[in-house]
N, C-alpha and C. Protein backbone atom coordinates (compact mmCIF):
# COMPACT_ATOMS: atom_id res chain seq x y z
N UNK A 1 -3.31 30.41 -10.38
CA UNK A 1 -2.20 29.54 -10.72
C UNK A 1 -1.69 28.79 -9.50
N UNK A 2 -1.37 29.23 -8.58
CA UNK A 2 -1.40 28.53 -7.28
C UNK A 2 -2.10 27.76 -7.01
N UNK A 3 -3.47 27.83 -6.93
CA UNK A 3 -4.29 26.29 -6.68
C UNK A 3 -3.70 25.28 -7.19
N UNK A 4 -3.31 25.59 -8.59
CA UNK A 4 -3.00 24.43 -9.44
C UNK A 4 -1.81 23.88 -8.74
N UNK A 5 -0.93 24.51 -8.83
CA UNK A 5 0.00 23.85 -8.36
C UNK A 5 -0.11 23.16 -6.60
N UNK A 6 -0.84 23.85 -5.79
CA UNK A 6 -1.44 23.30 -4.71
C UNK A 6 -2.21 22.05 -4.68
N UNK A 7 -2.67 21.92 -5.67
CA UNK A 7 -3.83 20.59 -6.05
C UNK A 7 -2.54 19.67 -6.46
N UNK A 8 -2.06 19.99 -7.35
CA UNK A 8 -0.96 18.96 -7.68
C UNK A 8 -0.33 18.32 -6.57
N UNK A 9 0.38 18.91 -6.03
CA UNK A 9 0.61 18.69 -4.51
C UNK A 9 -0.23 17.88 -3.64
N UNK A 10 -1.09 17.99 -3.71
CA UNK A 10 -2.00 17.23 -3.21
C UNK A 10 -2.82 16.53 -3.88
N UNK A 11 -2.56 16.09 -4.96
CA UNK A 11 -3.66 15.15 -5.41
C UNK A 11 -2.48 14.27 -6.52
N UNK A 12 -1.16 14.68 -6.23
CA UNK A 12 -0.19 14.01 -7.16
C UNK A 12 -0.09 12.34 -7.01
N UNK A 13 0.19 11.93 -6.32
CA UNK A 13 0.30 10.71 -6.01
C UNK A 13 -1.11 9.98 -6.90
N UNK A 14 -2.08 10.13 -6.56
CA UNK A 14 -3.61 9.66 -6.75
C UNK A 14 -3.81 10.13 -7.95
N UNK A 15 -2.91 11.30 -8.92
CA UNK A 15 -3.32 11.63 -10.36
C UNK A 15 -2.40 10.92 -11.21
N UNK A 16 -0.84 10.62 -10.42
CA UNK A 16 0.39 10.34 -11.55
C UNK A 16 0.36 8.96 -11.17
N UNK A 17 -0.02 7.89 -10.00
CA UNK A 17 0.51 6.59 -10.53
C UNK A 17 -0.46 6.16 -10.47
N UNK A 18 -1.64 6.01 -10.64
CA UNK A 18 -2.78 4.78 -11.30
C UNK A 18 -3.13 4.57 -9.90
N UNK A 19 -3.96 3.09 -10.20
CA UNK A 19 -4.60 2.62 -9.06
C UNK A 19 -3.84 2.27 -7.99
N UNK A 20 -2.77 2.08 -7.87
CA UNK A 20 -2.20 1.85 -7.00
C UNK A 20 -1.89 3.04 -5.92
N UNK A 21 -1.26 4.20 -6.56
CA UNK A 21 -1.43 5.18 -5.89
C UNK A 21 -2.50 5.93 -5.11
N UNK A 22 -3.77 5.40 -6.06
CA UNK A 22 -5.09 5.93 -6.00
C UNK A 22 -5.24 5.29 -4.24
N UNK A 23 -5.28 4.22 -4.42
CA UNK A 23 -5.78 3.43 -3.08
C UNK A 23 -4.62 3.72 -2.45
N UNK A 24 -3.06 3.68 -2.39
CA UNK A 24 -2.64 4.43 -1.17
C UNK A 24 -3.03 5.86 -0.79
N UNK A 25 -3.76 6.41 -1.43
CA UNK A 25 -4.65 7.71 -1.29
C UNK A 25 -5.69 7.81 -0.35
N UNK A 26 -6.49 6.81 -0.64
CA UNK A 26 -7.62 6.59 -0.19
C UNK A 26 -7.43 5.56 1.30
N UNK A 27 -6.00 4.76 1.30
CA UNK A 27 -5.71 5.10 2.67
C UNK A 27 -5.51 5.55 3.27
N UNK A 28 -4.89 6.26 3.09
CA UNK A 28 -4.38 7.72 3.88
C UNK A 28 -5.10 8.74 4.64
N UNK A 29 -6.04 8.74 3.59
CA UNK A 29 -7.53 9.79 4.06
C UNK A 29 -8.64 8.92 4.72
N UNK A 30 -8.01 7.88 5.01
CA UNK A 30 -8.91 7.03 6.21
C UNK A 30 -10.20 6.22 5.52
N UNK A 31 -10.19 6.31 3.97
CA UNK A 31 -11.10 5.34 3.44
C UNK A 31 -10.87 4.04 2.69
N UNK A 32 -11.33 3.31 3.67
CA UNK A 32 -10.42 1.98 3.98
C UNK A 32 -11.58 0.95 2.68
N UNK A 33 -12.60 1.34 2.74
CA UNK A 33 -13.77 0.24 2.11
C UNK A 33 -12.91 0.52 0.35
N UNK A 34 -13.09 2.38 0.56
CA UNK A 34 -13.10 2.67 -1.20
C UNK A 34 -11.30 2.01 -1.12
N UNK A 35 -10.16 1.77 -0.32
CA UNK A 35 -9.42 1.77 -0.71
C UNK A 35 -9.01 -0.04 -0.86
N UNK A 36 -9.74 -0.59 -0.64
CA UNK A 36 -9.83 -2.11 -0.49
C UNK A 36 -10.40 -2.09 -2.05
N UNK A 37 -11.62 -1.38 -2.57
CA UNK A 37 -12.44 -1.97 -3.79
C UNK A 37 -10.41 -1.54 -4.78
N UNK A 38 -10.42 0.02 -4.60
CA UNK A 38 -9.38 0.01 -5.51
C UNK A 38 -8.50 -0.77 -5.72
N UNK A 39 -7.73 -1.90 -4.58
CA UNK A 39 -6.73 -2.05 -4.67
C UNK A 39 -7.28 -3.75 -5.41
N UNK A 40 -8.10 -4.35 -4.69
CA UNK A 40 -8.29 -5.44 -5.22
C UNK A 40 -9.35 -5.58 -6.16
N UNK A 41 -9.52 -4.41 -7.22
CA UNK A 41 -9.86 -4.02 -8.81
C UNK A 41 -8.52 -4.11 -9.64
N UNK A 42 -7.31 -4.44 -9.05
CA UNK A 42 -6.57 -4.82 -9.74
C UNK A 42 -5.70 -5.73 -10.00
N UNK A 43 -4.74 -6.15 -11.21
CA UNK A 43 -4.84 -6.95 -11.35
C UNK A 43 -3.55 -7.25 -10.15
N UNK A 44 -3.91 -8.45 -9.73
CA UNK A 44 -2.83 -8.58 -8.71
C UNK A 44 -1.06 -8.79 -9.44
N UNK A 45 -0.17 -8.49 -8.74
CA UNK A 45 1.08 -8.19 -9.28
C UNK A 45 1.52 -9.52 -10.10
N UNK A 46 2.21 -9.31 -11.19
CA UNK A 46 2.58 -10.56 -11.37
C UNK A 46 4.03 -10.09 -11.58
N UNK A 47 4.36 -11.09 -12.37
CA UNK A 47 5.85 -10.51 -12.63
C UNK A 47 6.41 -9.37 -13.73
N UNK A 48 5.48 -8.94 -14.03
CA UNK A 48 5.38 -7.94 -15.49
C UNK A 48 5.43 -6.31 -14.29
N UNK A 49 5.13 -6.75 -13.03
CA UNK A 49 5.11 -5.55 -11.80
C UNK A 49 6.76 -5.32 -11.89
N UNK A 50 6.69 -3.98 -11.36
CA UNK A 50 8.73 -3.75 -10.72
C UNK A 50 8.47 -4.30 -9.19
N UNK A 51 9.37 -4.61 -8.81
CA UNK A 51 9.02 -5.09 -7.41
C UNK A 51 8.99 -3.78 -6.45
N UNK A 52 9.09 -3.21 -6.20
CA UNK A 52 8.73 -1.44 -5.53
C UNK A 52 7.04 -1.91 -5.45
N UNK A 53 7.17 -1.35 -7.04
CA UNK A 53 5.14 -1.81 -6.96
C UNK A 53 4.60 -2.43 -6.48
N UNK A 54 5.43 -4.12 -6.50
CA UNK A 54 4.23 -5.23 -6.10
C UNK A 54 4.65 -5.32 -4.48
N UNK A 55 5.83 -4.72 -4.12
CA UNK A 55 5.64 -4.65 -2.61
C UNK A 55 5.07 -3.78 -1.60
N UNK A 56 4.49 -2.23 -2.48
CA UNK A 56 3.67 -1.35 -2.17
C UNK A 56 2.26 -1.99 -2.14
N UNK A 57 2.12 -2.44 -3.26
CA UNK A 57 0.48 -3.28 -3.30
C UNK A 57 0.70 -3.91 -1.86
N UNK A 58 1.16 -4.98 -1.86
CA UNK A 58 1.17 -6.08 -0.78
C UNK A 58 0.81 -5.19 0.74
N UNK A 59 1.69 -4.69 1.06
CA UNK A 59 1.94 -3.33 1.93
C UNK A 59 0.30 -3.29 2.46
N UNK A 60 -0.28 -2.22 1.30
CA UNK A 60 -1.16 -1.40 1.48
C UNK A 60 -2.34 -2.14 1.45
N UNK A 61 -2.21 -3.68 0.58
CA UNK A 61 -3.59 -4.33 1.00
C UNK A 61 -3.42 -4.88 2.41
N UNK A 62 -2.34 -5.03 2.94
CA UNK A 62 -1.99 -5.83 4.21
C UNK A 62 -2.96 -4.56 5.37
N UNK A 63 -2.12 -3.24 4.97
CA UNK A 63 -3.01 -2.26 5.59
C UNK A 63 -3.94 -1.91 5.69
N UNK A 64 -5.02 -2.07 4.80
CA UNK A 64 -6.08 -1.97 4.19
C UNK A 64 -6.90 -2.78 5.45
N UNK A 65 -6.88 -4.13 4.96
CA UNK A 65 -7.65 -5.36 5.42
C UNK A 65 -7.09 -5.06 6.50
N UNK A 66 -6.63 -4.44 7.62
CA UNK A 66 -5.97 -4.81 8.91
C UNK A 66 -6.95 -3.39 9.64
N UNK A 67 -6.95 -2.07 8.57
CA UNK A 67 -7.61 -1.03 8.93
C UNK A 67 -8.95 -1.26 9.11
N UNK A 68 -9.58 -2.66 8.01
CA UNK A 68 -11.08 -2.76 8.11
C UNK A 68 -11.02 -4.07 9.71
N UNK A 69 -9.84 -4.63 10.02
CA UNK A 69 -10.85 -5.62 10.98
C UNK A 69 -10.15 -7.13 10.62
N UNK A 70 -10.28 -7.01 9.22
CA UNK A 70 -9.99 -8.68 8.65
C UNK A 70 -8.35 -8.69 8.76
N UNK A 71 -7.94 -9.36 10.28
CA UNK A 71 -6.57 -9.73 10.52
C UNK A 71 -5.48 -10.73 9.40
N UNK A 72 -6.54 -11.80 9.55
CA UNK A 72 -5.87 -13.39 8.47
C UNK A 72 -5.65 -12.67 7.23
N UNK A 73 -6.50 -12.06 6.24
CA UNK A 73 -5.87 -11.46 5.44
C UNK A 73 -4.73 -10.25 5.39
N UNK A 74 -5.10 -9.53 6.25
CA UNK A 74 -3.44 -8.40 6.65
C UNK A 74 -2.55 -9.57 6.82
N UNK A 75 -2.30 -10.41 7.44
CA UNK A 75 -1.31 -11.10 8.03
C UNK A 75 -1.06 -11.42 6.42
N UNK A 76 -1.84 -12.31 5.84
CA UNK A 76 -0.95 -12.53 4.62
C UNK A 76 -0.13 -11.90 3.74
N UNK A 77 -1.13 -9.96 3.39
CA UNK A 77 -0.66 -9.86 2.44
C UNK A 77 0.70 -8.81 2.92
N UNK A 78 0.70 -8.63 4.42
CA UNK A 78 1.89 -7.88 5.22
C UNK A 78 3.23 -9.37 5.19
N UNK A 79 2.35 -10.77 5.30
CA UNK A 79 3.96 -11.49 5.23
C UNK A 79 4.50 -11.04 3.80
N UNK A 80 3.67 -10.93 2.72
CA UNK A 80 4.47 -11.15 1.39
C UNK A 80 5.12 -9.72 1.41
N UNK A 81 4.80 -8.67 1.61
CA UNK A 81 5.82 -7.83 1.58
C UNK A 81 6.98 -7.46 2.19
N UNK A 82 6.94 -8.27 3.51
CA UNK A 82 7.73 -8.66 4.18
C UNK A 82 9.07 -9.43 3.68
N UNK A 83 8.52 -10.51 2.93
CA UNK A 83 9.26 -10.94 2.14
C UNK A 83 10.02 -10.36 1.10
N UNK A 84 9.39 -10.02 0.12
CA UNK A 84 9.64 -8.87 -0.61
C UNK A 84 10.57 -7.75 -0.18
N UNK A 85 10.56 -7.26 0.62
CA UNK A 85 11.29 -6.30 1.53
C UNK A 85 12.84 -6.84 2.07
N UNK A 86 12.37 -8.49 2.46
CA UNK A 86 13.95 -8.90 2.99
C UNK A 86 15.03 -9.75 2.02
N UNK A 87 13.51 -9.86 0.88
CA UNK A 87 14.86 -10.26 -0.31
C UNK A 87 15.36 -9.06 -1.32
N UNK A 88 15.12 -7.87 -0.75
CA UNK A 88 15.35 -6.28 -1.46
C UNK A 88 15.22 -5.45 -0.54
N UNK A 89 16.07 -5.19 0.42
CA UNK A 89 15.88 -4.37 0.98
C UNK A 89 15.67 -2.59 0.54
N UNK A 90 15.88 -2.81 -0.69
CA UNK A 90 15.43 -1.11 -1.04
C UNK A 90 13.87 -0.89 -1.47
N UNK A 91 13.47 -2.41 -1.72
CA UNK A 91 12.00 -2.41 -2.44
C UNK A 91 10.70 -1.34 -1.84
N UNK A 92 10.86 -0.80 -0.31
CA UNK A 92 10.06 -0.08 -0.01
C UNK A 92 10.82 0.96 0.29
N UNK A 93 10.11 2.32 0.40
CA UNK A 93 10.39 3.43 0.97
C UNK A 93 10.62 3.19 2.88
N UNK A 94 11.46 4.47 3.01
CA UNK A 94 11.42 4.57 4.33
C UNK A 94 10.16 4.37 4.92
N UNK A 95 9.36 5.65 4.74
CA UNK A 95 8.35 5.16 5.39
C UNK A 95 7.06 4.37 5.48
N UNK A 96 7.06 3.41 4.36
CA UNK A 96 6.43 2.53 4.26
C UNK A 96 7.49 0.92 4.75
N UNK A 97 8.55 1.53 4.68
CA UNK A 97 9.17 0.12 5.59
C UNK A 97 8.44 0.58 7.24
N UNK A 98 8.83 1.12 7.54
CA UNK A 98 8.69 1.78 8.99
C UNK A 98 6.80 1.23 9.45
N UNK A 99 6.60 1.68 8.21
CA UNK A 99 4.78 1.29 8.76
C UNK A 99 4.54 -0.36 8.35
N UNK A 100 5.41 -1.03 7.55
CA UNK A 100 5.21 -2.57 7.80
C UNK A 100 5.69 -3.14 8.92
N UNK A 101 6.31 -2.91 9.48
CA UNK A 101 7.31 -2.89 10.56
C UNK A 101 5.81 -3.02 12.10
N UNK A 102 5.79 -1.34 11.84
CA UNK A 102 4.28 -1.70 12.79
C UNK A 102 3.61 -2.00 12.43
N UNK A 103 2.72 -2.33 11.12
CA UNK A 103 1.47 -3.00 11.17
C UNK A 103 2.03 -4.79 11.43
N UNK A 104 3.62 -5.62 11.14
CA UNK A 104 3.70 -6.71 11.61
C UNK A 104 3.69 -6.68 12.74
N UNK A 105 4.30 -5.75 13.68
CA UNK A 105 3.96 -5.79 15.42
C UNK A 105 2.26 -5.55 15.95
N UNK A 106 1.79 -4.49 15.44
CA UNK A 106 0.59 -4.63 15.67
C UNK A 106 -0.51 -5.71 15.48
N UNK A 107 0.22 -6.62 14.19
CA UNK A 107 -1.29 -7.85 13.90
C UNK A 107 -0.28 -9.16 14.21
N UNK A 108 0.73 -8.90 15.06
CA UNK A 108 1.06 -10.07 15.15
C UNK A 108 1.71 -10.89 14.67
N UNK A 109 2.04 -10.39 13.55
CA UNK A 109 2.59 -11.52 12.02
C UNK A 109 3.87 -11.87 12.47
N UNK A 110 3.88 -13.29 12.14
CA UNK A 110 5.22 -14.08 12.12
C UNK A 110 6.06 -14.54 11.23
């Protein structure tokens, strides 16, 4: 019975919110290729998204593409959450504000 609940724990995020979670998963654990196919297998946010969501997406593809190499795309999809972020400041978590924060110092973004 413990495993279970141990697995949950660890595999919660990547079992309870869909693809989105899935690929902040698969960032996390440093797989940047599988977490690029996941994220942009979907459909990109539109307005039918909560904005939390579509500024997590943005976020994590910004991270994504910045983890593989491809800067011009991080830069973009780190400005839009950026944005996102300063017209809502609650739209991200602490620590995913904190890590847009450095990945805009790290790639530069203006």
């Amino acid at each position: 019975m413990r495993w279970i609940a141990l697995a949950l724990v660890l595999l919660g995020p990547a079992a309870c919110g869909g693809p989105l979670a899935e690929g902040e998963a698969l960032f996390e654990r440093g797989h940047y290729a599988e977490a690029k196919q996941t994220l942009a297998a979907m459909d990109v946010p539109g307005r039918r998204w909560r904005l939390p969501e579509r500024a997590r997406y943005a976020l994590y593809r910004g991270l994504t593409y910045g983890a593989l190499g491809d800067v011009p795309r991080a830069a973009g999809w780190l400005r839009e959450a950026r944005e996102l972020r300063d017209q809502h400041p609650d739209a991200l978590g602490r620590q995913d504000a904190l890590r847009l924060d450095a990945a805009l110092d790290t790639y530069e973004v203006r």
